[in-house]
N, C-alpha and C. Protein backbone atom coordinates (compact mmCIF):
# COMPACT_ATOMS: atom_id res chain seq x y z
N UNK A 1 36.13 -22.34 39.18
CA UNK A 1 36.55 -21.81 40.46
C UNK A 1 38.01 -22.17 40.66
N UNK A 2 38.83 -21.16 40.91
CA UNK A 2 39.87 -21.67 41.32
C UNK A 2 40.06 -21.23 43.17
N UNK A 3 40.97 -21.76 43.48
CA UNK A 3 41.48 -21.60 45.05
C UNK A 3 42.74 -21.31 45.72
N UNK A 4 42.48 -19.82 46.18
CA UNK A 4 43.73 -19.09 46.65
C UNK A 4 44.63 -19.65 47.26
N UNK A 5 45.96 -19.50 47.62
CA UNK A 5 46.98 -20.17 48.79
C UNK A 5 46.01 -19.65 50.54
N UNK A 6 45.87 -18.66 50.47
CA UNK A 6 44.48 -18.18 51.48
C UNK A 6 43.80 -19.05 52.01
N UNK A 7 43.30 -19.92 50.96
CA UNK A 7 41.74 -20.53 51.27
C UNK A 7 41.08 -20.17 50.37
N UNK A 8 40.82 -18.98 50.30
CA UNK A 8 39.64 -18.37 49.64
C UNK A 8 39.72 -18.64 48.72
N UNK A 9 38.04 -18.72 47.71
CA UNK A 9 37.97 -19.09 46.46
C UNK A 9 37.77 -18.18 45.81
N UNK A 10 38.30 -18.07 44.48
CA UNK A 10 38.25 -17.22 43.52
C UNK A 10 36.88 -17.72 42.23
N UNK A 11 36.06 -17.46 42.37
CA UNK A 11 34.98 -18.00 41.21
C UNK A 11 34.58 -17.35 39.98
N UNK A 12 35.03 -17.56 38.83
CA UNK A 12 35.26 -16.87 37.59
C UNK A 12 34.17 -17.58 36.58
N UNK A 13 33.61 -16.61 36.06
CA UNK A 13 32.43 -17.51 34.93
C UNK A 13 33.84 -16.71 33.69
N UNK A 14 33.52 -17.40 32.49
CA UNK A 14 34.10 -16.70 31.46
C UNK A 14 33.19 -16.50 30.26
N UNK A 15 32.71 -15.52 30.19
CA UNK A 15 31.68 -15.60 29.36
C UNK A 15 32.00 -15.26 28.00
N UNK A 16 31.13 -15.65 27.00
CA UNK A 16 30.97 -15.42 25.81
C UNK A 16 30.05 -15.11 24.57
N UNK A 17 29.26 -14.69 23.63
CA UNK A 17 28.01 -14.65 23.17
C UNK A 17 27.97 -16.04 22.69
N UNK A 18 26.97 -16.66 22.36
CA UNK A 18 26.78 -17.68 22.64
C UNK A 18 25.44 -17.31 21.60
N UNK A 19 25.12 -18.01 20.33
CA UNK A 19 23.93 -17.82 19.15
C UNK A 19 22.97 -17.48 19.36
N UNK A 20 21.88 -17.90 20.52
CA UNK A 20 20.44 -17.60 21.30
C UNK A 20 21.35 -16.27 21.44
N UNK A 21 21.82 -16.35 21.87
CA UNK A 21 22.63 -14.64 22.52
C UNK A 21 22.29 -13.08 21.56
N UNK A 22 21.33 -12.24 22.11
CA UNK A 22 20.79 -10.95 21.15
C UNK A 22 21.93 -10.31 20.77
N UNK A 23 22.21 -10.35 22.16
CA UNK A 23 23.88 -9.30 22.27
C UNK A 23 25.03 -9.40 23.09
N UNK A 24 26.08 -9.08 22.94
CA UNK A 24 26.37 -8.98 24.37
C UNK A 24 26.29 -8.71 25.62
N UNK A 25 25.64 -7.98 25.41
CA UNK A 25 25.19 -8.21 27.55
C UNK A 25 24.28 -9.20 27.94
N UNK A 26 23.64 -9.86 26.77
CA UNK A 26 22.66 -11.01 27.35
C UNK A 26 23.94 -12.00 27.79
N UNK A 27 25.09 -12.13 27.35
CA UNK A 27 25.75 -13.22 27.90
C UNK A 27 26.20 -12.59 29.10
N UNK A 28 26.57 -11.11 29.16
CA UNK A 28 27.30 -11.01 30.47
C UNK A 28 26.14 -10.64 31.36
N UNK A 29 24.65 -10.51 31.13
CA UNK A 29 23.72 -11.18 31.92
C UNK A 29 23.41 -12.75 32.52
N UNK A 30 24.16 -13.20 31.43
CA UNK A 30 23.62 -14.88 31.97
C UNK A 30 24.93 -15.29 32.59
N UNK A 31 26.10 -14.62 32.40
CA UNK A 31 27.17 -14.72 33.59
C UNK A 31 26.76 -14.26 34.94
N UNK A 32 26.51 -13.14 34.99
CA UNK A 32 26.50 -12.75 36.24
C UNK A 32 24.88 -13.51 37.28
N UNK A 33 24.54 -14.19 36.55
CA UNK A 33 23.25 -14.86 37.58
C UNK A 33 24.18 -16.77 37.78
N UNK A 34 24.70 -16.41 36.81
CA UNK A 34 25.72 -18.24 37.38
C UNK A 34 26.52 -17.37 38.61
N UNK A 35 27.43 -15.96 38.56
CA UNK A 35 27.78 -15.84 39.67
C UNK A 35 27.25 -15.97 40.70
N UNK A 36 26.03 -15.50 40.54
CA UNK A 36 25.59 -14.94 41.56
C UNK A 36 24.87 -15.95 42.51
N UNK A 37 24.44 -16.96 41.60
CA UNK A 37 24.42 -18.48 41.96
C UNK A 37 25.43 -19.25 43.04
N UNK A 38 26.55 -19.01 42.18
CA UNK A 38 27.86 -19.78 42.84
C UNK A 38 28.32 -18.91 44.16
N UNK A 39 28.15 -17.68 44.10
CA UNK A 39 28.84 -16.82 45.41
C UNK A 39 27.71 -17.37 46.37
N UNK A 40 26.13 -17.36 46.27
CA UNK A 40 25.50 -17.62 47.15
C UNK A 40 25.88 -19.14 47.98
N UNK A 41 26.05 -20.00 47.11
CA UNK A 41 26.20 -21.33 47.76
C UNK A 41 27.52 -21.19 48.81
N UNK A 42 28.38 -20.11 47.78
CA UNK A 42 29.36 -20.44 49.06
C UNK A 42 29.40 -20.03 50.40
N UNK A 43 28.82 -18.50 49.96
CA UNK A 43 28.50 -18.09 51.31
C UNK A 43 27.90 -18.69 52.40
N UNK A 44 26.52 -19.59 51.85
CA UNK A 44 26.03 -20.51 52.55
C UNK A 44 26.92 -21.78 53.32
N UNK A 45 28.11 -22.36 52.44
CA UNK A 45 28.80 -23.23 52.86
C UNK A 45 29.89 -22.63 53.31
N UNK A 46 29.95 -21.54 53.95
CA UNK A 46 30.99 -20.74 55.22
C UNK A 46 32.25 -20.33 54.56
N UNK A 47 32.08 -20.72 53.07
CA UNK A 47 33.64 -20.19 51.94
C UNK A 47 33.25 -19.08 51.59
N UNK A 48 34.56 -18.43 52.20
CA UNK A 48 35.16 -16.66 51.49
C UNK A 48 35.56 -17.21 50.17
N UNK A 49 34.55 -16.06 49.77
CA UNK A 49 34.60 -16.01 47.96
C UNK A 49 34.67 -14.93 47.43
N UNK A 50 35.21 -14.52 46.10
CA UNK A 50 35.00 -13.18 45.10
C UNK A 50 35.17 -14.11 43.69
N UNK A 51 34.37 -13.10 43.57
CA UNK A 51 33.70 -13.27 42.02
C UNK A 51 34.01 -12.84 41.10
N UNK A 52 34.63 -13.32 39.77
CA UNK A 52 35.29 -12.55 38.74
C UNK A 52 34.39 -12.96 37.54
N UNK A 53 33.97 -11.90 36.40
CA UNK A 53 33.77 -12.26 35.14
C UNK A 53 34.33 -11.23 34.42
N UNK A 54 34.62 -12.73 33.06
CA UNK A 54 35.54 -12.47 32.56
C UNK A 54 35.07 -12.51 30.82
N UNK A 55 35.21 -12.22 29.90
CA UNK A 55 35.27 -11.83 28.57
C UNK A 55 36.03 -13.28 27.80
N UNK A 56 36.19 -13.74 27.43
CA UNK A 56 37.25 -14.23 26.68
C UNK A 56 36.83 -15.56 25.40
N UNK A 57 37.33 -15.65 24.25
CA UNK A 57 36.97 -16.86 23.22
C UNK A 57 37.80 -17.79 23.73
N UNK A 58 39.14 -17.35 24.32
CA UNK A 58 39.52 -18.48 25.28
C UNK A 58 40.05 -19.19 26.50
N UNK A 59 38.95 -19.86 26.62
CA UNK A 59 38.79 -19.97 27.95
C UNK A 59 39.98 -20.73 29.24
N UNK A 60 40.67 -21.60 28.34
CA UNK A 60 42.06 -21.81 28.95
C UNK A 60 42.51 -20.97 29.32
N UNK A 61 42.98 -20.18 28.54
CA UNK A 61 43.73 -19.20 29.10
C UNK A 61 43.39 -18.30 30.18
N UNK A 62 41.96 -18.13 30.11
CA UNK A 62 41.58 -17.16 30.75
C UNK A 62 41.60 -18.06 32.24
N UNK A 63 41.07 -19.14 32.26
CA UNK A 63 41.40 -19.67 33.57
C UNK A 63 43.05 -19.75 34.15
N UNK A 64 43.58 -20.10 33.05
CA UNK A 64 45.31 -20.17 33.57
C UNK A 64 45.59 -18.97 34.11
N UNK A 65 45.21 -18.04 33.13
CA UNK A 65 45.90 -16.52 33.70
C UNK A 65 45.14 -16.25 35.04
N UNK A 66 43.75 -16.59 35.05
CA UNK A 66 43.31 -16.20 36.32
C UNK A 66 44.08 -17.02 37.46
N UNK A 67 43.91 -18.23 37.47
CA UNK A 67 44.97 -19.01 38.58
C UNK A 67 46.12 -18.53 38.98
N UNK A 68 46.96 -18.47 37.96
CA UNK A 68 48.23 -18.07 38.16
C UNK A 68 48.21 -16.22 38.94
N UNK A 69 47.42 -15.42 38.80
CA UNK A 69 47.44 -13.55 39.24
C UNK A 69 47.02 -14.24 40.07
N UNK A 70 45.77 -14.87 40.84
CA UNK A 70 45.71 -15.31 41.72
C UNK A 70 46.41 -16.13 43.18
N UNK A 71 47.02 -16.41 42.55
CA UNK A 71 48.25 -17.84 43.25
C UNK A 71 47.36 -19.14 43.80
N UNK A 72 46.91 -19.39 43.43
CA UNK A 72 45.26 -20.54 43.46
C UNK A 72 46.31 -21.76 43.64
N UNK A 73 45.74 -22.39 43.90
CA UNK A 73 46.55 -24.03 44.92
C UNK A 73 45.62 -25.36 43.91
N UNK A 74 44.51 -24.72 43.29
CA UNK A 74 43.80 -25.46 42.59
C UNK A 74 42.60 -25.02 41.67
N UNK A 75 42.35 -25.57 40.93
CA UNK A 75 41.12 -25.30 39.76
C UNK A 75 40.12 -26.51 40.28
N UNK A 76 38.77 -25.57 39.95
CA UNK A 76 37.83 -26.83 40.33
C UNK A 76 36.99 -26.58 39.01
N UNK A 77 36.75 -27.40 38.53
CA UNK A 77 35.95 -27.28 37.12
C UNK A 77 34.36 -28.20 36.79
N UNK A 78 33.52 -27.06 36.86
CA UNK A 78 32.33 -27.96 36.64
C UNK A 78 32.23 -28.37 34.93
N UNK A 79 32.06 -29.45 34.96
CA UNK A 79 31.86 -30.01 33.57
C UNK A 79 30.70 -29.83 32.78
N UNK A 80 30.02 -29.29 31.50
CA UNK A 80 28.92 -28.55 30.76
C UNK A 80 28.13 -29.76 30.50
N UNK A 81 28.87 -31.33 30.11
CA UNK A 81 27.21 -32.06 29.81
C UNK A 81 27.28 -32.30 28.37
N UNK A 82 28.38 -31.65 28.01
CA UNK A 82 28.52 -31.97 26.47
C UNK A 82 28.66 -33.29 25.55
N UNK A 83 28.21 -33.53 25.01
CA UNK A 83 27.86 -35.14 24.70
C UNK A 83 29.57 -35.39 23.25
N UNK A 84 29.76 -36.57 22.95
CA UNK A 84 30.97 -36.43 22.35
C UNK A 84 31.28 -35.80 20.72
N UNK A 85 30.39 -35.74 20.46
CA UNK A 85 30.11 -35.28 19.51
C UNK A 85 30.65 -33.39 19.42
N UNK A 86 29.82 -32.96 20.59
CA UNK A 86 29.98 -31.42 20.53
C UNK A 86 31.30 -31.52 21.31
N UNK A 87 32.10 -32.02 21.54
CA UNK A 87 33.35 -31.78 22.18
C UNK A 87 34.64 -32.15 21.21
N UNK A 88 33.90 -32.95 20.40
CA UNK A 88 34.72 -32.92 19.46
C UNK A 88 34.91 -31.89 18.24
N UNK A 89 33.90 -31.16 18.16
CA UNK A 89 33.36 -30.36 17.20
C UNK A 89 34.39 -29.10 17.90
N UNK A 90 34.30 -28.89 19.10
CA UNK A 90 34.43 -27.70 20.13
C UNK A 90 36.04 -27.74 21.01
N UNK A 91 36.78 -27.23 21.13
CA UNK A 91 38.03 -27.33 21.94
C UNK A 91 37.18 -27.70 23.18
N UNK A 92 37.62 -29.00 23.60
CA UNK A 92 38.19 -29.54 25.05
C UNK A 92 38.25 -29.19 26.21
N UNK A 93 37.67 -27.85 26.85
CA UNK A 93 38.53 -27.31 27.22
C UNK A 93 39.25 -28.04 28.59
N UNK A 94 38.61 -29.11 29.52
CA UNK A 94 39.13 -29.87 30.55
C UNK A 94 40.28 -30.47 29.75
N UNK A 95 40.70 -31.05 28.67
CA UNK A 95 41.48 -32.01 28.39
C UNK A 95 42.75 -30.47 27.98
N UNK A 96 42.50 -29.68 27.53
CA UNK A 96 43.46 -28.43 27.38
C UNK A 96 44.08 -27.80 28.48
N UNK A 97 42.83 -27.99 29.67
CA UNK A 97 43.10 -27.18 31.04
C UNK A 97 44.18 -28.09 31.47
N UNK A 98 44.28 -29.46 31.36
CA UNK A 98 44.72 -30.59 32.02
C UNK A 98 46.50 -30.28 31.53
N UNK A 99 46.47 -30.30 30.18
CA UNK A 99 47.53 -29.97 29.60
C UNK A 99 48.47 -29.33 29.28
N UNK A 100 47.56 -27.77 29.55
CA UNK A 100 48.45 -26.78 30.11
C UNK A 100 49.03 -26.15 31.45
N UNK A 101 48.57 -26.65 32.41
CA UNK A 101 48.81 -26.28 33.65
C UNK A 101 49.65 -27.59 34.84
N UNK A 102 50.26 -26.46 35.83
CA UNK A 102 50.90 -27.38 36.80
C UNK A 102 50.23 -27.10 37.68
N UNK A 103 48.81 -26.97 37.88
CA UNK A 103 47.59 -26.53 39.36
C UNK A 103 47.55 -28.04 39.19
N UNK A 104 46.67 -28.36 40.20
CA UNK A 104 45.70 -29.57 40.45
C UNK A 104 44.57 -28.90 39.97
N UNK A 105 43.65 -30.00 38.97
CA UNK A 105 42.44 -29.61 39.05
C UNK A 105 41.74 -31.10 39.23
N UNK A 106 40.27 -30.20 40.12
CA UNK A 106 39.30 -31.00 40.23
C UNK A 106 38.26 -30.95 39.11
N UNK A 107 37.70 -32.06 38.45
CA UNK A 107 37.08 -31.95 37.41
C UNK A 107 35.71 -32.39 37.85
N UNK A 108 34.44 -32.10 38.09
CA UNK A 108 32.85 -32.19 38.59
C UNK A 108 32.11 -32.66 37.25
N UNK A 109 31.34 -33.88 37.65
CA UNK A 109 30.47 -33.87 36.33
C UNK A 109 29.16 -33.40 36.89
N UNK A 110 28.51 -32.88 35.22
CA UNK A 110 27.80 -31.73 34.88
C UNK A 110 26.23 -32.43 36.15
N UNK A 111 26.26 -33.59 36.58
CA UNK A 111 25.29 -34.03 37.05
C UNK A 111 25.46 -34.35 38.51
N UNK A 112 26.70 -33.74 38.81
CA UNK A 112 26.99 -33.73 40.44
C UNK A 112 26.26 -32.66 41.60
N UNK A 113 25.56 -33.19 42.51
CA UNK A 113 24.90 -32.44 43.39
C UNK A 113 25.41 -32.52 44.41
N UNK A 114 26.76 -32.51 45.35
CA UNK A 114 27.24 -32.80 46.41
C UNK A 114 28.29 -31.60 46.99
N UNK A 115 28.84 -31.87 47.82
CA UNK A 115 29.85 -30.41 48.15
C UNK A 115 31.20 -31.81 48.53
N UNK A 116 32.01 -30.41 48.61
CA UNK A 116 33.61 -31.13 48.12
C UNK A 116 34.29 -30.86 49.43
């Protein structure tokens, strides 16, 4: 999720096929129910939201570029749970996001149940 100069949040899944994955639209099926997930909560928690999905192998970028067309004041990033092993195996992408950008980001671990 990133966050407009507005207020408003911009909430972007970036999807990708992913091995269990038949095809592609099963991933841009299993994107659009995380959206649809995330727009509901906000609505519930009184935040103007839109929803973007997005295509991409990489996902830095795709968040940078989204922030930046956006003019977002911040990135909020839920963290996947990935143990060290598969993160090492796998680009980073919080420690990349961190590195390429002049946003603030908020970084959420994968086991956080609270509002911000």
């Amino acid at each position: 999720m990133v966050k407009r100069l507005d207020g408003q949040a911009v909430i972007i899944h970036i999807a990708h096929t992913k091995e269990q994955d038949p095809d592609h639209d099963a991933a841009q099926q299993r994107g659009q129910q995380t959206l649809a997930l995330f727009s509901q909560a906000m609505q519930q928690a009184g935040v103007q939201s839109q929803a973007l999905m997005l295509f991409s192998d990489d996902i830095v970028k795709a968040i940078l570029n989204t922030a930046n067309d956006h003019q977002c004041t911040m990135i909020v990033l839920g963290l996947s749970g990935k143990n060290a092993l598969q993160k090492f195996m796998s680009r980073d992408v919080p420690v990349e996001l961190l590195k390429q950008t002049q946003i603030p980001v908020l970084l959420c671990p994968a086991t956080w149940h609270s509002s911000i």
